[in-house]
N, C-alpha and C. Protein backbone atom coordinates (compact mmCIF):
# COMPACT_ATOMS: atom_id res chain seq x y z
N UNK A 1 -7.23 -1.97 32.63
CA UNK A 1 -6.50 -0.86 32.06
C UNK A 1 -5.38 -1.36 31.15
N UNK A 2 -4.58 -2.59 31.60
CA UNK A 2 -3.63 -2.90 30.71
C UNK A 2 -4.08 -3.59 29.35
N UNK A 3 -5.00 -4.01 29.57
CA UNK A 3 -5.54 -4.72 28.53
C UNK A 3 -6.38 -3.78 27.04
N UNK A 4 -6.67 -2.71 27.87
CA UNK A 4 -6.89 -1.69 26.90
C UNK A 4 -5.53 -0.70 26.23
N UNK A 5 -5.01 -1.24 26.83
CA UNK A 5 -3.78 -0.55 26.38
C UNK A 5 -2.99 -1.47 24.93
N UNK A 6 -3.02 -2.89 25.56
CA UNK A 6 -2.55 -3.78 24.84
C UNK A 6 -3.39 -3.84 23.48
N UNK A 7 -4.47 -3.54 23.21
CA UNK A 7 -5.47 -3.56 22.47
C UNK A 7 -5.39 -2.28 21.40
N UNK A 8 -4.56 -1.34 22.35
CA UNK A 8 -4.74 0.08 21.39
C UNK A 8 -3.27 0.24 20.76
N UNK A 9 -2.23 -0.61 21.32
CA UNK A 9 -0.95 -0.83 20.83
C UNK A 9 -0.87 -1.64 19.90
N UNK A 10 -1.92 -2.56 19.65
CA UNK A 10 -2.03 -3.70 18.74
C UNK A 10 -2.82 -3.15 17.58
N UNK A 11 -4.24 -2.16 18.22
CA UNK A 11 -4.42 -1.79 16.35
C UNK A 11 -3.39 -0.53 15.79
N UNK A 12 -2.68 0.19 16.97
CA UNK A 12 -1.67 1.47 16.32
C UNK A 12 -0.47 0.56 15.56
N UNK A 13 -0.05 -0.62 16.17
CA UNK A 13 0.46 -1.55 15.06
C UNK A 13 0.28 -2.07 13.75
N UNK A 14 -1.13 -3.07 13.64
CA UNK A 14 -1.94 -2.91 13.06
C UNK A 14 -1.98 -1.59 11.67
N UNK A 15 -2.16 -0.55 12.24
CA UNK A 15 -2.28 0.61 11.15
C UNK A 15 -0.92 0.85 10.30
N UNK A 16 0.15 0.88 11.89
CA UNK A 16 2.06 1.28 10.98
C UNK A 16 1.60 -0.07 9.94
N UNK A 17 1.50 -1.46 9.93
CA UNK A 17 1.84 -1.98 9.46
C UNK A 17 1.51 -2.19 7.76
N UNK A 18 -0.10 -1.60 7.86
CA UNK A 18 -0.54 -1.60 6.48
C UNK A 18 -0.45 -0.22 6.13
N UNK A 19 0.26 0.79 6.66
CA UNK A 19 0.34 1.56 6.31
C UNK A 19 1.81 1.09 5.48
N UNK A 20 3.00 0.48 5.57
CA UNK A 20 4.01 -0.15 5.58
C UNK A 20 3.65 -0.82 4.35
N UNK A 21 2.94 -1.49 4.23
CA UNK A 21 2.63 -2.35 3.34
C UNK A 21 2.00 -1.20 1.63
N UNK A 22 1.30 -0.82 2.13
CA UNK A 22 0.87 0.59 1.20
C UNK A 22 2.09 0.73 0.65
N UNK A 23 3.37 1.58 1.46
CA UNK A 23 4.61 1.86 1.12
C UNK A 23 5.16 0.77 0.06
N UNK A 24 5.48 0.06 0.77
CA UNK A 24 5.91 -1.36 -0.11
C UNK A 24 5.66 -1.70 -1.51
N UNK A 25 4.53 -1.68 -1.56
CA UNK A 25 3.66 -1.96 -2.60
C UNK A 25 4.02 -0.93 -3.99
N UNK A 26 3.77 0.46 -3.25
CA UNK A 26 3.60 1.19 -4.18
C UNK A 26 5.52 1.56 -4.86
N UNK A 27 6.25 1.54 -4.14
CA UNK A 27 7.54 1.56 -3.83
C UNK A 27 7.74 0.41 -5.31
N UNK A 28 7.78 -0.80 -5.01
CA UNK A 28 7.78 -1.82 -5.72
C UNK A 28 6.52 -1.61 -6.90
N UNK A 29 5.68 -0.81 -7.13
CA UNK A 29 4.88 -0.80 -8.74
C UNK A 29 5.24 0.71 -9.33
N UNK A 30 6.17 1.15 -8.69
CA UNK A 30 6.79 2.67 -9.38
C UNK A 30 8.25 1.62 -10.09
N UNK A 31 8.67 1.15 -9.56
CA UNK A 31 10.18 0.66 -10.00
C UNK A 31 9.90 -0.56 -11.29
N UNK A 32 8.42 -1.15 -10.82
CA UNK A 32 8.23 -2.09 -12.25
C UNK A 32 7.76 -1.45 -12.98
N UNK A 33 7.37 -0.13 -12.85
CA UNK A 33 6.32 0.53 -14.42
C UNK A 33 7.21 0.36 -15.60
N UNK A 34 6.95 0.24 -16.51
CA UNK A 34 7.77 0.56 -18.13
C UNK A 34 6.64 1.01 -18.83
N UNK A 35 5.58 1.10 -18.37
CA UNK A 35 4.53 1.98 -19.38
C UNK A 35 4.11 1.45 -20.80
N UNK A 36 3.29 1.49 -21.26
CA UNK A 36 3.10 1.12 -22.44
C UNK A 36 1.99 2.09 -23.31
N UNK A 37 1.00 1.46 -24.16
CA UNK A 37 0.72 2.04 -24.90
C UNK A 37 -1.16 2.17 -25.00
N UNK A 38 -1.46 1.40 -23.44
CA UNK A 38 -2.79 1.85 -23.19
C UNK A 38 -3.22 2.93 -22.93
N UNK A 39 -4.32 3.80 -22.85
CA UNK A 39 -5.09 4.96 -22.75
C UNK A 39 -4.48 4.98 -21.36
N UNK A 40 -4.49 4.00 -19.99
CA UNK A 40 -4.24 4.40 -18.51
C UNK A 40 -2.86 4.88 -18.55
N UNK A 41 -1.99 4.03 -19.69
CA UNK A 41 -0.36 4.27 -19.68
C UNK A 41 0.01 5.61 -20.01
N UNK A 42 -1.00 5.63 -20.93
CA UNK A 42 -0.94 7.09 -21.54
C UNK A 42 -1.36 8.33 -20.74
N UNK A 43 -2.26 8.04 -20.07
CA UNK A 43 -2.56 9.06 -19.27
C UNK A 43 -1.88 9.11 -18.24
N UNK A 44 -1.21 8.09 -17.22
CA UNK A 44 0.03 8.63 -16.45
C UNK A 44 1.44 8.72 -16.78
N UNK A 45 1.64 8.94 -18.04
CA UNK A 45 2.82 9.59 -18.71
C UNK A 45 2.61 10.86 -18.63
N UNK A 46 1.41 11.13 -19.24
CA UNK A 46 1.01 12.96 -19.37
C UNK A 46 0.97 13.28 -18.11
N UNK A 47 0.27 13.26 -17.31
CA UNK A 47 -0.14 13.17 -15.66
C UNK A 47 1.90 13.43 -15.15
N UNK A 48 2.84 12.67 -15.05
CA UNK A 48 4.17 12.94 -14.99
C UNK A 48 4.49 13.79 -15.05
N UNK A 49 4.48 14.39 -16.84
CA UNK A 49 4.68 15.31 -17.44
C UNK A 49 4.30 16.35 -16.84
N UNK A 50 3.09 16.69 -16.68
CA UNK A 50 2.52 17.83 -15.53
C UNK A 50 3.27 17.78 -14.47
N UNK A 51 3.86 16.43 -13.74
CA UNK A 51 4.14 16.91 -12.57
C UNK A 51 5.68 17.73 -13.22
N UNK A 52 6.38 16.82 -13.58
CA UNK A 52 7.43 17.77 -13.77
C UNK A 52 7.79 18.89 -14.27
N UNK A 53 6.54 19.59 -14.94
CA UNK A 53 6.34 20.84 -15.58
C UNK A 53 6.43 22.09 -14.15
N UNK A 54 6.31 21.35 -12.63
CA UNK A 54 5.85 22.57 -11.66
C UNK A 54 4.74 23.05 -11.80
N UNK A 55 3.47 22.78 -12.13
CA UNK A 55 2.38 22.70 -11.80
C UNK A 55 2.10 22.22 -10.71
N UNK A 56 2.19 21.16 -10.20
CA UNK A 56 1.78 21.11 -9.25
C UNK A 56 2.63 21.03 -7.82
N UNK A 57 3.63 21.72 -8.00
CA UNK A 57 4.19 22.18 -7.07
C UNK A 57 3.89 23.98 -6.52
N UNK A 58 3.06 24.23 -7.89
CA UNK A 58 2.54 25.85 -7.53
C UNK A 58 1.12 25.50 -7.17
N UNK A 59 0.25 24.54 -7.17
CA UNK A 59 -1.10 24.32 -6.92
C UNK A 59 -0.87 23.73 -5.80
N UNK A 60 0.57 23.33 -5.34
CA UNK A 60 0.74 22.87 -3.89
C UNK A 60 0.09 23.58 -2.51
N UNK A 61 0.68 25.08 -3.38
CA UNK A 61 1.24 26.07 -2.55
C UNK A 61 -0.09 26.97 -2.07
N UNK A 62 -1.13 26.42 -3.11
CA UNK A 62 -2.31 27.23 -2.77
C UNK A 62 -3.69 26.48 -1.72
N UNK A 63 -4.60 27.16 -1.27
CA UNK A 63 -5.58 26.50 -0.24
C UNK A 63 -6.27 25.34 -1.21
N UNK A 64 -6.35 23.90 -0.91
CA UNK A 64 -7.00 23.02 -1.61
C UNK A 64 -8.42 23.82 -2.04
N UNK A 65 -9.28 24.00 -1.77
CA UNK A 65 -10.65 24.72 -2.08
C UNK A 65 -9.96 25.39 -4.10
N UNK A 66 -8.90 26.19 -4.12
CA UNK A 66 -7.97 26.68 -5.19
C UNK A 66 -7.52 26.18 -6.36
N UNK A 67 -7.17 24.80 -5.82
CA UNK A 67 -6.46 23.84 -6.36
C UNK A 67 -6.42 23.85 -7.87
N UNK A 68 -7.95 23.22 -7.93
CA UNK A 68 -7.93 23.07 -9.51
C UNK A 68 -7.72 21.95 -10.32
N UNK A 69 -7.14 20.91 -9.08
CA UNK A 69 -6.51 19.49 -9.79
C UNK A 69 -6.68 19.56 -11.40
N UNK A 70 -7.91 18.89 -11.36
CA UNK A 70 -8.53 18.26 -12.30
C UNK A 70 -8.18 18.91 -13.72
N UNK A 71 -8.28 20.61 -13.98
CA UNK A 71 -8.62 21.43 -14.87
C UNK A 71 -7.42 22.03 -15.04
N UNK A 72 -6.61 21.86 -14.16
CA UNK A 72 -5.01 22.04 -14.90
C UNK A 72 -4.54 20.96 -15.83
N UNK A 73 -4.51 19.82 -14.83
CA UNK A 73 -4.38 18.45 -15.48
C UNK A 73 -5.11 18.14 -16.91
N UNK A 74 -6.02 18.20 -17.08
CA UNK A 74 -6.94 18.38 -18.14
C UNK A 74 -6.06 19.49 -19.26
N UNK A 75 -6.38 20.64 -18.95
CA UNK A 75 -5.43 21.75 -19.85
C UNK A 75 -4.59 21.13 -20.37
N UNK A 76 -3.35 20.95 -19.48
CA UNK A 76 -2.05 20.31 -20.02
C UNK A 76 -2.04 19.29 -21.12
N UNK A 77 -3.13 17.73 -20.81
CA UNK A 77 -3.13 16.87 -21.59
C UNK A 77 -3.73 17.23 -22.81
N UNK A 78 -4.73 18.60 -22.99
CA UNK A 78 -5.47 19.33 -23.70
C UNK A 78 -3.99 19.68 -25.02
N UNK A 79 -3.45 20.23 -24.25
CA UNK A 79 -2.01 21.00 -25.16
C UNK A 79 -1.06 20.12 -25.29
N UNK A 80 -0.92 19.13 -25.06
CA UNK A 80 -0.07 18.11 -25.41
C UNK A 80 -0.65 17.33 -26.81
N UNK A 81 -1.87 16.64 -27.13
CA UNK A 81 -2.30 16.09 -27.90
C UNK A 81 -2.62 17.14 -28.69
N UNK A 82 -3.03 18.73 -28.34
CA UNK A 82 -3.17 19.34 -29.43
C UNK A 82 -1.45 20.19 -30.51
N UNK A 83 -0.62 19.82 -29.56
CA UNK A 83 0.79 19.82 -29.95
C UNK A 83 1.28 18.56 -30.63
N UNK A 84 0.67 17.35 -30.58
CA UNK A 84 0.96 16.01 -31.45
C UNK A 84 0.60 16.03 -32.83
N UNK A 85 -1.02 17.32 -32.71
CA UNK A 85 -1.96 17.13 -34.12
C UNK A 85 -0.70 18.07 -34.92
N UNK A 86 -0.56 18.98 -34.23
CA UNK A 86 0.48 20.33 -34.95
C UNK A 86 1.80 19.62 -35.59
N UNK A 87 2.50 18.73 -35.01
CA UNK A 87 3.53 18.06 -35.47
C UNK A 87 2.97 16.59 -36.47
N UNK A 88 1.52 16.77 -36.82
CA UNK A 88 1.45 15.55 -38.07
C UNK A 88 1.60 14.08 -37.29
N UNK A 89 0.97 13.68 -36.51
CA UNK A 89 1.19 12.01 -36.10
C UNK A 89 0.59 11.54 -36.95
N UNK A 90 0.86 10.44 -37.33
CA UNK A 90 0.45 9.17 -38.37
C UNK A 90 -1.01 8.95 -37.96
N UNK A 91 -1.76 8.81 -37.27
CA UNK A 91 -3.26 8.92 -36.91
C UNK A 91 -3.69 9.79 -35.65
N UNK A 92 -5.29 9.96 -36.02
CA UNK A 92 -5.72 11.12 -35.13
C UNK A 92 -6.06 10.56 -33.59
N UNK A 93 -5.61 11.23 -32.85
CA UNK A 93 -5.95 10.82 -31.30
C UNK A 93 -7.88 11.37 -30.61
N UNK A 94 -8.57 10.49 -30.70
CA UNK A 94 -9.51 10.57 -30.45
C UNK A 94 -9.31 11.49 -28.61
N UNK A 95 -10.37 12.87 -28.63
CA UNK A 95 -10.36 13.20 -27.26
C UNK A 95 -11.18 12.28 -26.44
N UNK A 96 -11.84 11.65 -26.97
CA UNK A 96 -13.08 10.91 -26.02
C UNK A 96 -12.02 9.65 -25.15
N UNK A 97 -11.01 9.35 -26.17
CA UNK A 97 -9.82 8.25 -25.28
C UNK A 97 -9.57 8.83 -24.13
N UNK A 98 -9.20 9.94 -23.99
CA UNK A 98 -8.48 10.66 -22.78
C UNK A 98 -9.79 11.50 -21.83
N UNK A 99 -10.53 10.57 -21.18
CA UNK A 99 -11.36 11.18 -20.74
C UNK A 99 -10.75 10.96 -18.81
N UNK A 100 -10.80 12.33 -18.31
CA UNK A 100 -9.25 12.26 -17.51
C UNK A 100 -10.46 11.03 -15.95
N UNK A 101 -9.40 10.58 -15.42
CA UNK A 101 -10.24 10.21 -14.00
C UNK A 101 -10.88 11.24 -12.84
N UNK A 102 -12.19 10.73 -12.34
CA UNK A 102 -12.70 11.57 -11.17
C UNK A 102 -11.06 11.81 -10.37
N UNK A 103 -11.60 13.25 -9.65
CA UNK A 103 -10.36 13.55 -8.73
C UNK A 103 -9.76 12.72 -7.71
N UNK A 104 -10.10 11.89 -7.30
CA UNK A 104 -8.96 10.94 -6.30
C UNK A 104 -8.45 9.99 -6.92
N UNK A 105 -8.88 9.18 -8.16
CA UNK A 105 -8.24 8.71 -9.03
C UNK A 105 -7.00 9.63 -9.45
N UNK A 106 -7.57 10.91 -9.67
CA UNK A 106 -5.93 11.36 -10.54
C UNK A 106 -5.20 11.76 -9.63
N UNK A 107 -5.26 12.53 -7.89
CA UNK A 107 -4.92 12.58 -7.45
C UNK A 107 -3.47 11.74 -6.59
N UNK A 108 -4.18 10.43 -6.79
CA UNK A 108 -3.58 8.80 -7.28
C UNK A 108 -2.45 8.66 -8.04
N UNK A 109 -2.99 9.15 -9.11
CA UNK A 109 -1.84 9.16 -10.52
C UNK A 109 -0.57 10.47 -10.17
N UNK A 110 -1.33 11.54 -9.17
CA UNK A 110 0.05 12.14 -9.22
C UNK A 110 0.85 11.73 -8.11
N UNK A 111 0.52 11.32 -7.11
CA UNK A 111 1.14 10.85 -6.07
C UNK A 111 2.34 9.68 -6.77
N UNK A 112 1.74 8.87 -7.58
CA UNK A 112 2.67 8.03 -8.18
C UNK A 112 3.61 8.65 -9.25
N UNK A 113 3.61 9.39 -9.84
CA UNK A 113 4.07 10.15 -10.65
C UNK A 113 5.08 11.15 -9.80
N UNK A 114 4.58 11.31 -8.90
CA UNK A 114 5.47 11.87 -7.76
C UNK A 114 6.72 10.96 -6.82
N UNK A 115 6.42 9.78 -6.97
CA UNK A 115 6.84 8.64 -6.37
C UNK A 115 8.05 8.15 -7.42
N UNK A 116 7.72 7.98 -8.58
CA UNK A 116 8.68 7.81 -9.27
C UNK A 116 9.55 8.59 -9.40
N UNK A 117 9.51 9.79 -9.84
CA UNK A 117 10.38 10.58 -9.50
C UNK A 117 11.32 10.34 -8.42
N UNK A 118 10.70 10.80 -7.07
CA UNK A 118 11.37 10.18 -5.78
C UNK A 118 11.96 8.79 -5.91
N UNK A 119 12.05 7.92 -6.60
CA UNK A 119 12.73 6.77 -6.72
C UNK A 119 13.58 7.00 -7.40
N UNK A 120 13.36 7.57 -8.61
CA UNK A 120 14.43 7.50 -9.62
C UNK A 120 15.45 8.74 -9.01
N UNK A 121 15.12 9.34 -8.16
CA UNK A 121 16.41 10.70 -8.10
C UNK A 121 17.09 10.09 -6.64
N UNK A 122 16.37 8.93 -5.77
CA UNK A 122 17.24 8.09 -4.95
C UNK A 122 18.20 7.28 -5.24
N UNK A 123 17.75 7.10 -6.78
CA UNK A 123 18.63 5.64 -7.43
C UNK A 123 19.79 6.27 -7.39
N UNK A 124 19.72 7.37 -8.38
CA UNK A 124 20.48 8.22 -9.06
C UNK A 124 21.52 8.54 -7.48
N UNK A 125 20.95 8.74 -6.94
CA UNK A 125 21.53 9.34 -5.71
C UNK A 125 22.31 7.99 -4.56
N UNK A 126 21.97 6.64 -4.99
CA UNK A 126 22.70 5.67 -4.27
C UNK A 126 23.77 5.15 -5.58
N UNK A 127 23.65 5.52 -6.68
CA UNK A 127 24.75 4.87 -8.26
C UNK A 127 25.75 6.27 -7.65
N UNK A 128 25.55 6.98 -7.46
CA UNK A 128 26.55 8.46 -7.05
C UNK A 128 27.09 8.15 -5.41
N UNK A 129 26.88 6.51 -4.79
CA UNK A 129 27.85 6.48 -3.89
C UNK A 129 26.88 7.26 -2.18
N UNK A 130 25.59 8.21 -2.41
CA UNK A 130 25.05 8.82 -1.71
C UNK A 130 24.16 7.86 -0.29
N UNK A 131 24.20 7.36 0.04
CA UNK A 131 23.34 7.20 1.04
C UNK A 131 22.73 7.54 2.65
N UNK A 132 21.16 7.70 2.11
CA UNK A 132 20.96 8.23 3.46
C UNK A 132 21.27 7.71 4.48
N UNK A 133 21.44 8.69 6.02
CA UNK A 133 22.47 7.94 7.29
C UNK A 133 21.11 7.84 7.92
N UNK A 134 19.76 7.96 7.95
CA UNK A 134 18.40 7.70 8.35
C UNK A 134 18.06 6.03 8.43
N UNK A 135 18.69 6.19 7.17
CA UNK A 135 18.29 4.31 6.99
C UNK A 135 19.42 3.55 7.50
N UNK A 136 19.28 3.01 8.81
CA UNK A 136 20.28 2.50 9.48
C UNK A 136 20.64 0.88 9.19
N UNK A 137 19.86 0.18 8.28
CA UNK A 137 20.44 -0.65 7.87
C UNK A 137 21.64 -0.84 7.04
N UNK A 138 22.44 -1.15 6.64
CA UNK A 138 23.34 -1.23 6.01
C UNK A 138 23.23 -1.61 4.56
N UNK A 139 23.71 -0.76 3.82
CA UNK A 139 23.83 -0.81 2.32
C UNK A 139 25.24 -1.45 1.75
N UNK A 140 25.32 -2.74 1.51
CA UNK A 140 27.31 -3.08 0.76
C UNK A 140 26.88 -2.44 -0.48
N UNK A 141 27.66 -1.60 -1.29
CA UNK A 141 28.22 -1.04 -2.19
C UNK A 141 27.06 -0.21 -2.76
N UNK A 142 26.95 0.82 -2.29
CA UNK A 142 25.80 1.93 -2.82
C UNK A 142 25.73 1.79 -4.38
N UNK A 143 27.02 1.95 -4.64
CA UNK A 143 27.20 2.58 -6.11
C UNK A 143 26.51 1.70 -6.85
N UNK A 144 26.83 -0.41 -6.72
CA UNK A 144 26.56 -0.80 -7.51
C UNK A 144 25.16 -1.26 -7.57
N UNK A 145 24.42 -1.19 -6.36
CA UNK A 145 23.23 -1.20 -5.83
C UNK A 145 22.40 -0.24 -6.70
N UNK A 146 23.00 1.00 -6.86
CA UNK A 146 22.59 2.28 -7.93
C UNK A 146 22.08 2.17 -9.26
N UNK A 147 23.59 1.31 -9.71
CA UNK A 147 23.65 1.34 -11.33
C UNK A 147 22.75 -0.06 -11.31
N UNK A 148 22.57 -1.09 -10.81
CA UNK A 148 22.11 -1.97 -10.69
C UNK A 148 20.13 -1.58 -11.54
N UNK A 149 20.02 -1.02 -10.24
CA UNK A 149 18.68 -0.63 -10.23
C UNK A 149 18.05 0.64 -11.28
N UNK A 150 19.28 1.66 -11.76
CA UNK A 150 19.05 2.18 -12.97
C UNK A 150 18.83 1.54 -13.91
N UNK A 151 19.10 0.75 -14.12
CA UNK A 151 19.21 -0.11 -15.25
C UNK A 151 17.84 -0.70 -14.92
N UNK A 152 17.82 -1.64 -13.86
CA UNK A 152 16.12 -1.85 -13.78
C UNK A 152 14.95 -1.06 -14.37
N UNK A 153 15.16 0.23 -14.14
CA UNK A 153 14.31 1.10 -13.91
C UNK A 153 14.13 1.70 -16.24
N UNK A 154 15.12 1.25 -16.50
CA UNK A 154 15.15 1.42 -17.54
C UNK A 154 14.90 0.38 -18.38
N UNK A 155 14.19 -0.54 -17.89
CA UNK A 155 13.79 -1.61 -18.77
C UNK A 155 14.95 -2.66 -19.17
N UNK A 156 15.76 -2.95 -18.30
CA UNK A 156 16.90 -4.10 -18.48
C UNK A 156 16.30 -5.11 -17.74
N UNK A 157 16.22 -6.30 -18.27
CA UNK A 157 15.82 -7.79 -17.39
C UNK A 157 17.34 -7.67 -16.11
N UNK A 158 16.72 -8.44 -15.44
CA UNK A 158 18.40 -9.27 -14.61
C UNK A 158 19.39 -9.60 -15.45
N UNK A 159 19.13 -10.49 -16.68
CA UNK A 159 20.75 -11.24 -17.34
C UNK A 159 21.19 -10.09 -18.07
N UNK A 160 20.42 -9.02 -19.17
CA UNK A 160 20.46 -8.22 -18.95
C UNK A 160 21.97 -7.01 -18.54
N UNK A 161 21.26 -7.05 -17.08
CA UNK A 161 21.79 -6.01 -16.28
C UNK A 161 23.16 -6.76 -15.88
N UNK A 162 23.04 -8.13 -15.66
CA UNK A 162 24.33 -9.02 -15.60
C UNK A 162 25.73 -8.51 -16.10
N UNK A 163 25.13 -8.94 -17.50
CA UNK A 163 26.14 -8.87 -19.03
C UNK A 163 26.40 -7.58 -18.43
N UNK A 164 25.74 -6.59 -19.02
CA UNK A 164 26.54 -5.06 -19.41
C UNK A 164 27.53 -4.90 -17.80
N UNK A 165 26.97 -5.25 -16.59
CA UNK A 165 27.94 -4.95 -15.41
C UNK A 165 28.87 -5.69 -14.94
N UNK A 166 28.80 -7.21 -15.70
CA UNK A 166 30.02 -7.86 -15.61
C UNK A 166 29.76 -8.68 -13.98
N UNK A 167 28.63 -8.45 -13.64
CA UNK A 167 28.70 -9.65 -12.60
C UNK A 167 27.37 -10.80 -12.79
N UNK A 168 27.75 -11.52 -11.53
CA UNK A 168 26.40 -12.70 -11.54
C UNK A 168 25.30 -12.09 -11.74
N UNK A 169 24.83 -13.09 -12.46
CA UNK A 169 23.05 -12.99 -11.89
C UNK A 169 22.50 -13.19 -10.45
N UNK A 170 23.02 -13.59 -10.12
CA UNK A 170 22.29 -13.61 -8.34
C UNK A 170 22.80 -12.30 -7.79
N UNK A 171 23.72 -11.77 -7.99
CA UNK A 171 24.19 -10.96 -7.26
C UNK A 171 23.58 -9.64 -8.13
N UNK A 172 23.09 -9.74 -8.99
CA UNK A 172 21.90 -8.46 -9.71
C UNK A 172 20.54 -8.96 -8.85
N UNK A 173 20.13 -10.25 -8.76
CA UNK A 173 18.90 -10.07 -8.07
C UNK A 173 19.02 -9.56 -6.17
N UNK A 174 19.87 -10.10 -6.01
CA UNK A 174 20.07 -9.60 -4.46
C UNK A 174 20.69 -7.87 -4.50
N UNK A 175 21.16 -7.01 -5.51
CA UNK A 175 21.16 -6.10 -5.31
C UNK A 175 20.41 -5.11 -5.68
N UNK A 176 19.27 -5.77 -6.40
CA UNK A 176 17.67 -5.24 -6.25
C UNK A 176 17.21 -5.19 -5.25
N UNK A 177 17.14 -6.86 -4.23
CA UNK A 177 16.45 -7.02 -3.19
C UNK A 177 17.08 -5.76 -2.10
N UNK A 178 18.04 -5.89 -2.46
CA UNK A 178 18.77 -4.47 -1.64
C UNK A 178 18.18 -3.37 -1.51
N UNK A 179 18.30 -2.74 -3.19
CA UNK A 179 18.02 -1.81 -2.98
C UNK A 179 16.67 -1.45 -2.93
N UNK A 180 15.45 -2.30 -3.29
CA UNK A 180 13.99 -2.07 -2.89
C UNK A 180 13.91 -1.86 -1.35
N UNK A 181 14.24 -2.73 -0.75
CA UNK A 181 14.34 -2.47 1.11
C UNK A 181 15.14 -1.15 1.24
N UNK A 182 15.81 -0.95 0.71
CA UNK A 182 16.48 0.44 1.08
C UNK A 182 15.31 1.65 0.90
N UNK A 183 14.72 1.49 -0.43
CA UNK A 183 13.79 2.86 -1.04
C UNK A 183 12.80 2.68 0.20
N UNK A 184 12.18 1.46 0.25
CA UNK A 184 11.23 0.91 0.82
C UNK A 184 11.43 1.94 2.74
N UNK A 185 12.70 1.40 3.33
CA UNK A 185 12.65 2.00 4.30
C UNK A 185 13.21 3.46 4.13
N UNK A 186 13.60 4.00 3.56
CA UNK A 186 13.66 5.49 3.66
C UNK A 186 12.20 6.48 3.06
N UNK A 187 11.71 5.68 2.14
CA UNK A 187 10.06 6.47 1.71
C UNK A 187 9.09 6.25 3.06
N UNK A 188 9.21 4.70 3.84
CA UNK A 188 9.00 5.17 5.16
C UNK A 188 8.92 5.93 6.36
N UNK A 189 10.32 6.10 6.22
CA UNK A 189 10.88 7.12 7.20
C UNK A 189 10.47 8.53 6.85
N UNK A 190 10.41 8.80 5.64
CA UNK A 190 9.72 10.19 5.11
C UNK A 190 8.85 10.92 5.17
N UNK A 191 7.13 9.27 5.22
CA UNK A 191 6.24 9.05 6.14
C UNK A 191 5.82 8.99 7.31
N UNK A 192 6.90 9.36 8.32
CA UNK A 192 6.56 9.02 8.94
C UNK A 192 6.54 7.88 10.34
N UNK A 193 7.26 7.04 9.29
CA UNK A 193 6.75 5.61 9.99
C UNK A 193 8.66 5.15 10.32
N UNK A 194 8.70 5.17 11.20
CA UNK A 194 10.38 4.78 11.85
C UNK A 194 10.86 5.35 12.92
């Protein structure tokens, strides 16, 4: 009996842990995005855009069977590029580029698109001095931990982020390392998992 026990504590471990790791991961490839100028980049910019339009916070609200993912998402990127042709861009955007992903792929894209957000309005929310009392590790200096990582998030290297804040470079990379473990364990805790 104990041994089955030990066995079922070890894969429910097991699971927190790559479930943890999932977190991690994705936590840490929302904060490196800077996006660029491929068809995938492009399509989770638009994909964003939707989310922050409240779309899919009203397709939240309805029975999945309802949903629609795909054909809202679609629409939107539909009226966006046909709002680029209306304003004259320097060349024509082929529709066949934007041919959107099967649904758990994009489903994918909004979750991350959703994620960033949630990072960036934590940042915003630890540079404003805010921190959650959930995450019981200890944070030294929210604020600069904040502006630190805004700046990350905006495409500043480390030396960078140095210069304009007037401190070391080590002490910009350790108040990354900071504040990733911080996002890291509170998107946890959100999950679930703590």
């Amino acid at each position: 009996m104990q041994r089955a026990q030990l066995l079922a504590e070890d894969a429910h471990d097991e699971q927190i842990a790559l479930h943890l790791e999932r977190i991690i991961h994705r936590v840490k490839h929302s904060m490196n995005y800077r996006g660029s100028f491929s068809t995938r980049d492009i399509l989770g910019s638009l994909v964003a855009r939707w989310v922050r339009s409240g779309e899919w916070e009203r397709l939240k609200q309805l029975p999945p069977e309802q949903r629609h993912l795909g054909e809202s998402v679609r629409r939107f990127i539909l009226d966006r590029i046909d709002q680029l042709r209306r304003r004259g861009t320097r060349e024509d955007i082929e529709l066949t580029e934007f041919t959107l992903p099967d649904e758990p792929r994009l489903i994918e894209m909004v979750e991350l698109a959703e994620l960033r957000a949630w990072v960036s309005a934590r940042v915003t929310d630890l540079a404003d001095g805010v921190v959650d009392k959930r995450v019981v590790i200890p944070l030294t200096k929210a604020e600069e931990v904040g502006r630190v990582m805004q700046l990350h998030l905006a495409g500043q290297n480390q030396r960078q982020i140095a210069l304009q804040l007037g401190i070391a470079l080590g002490l910009v990379n350790k108040r990354l390392a900071e504040g990733t473990r911080y996002l890291v364990l509170l998107q946890g805790i959100e999950c679930g998992i703590g």
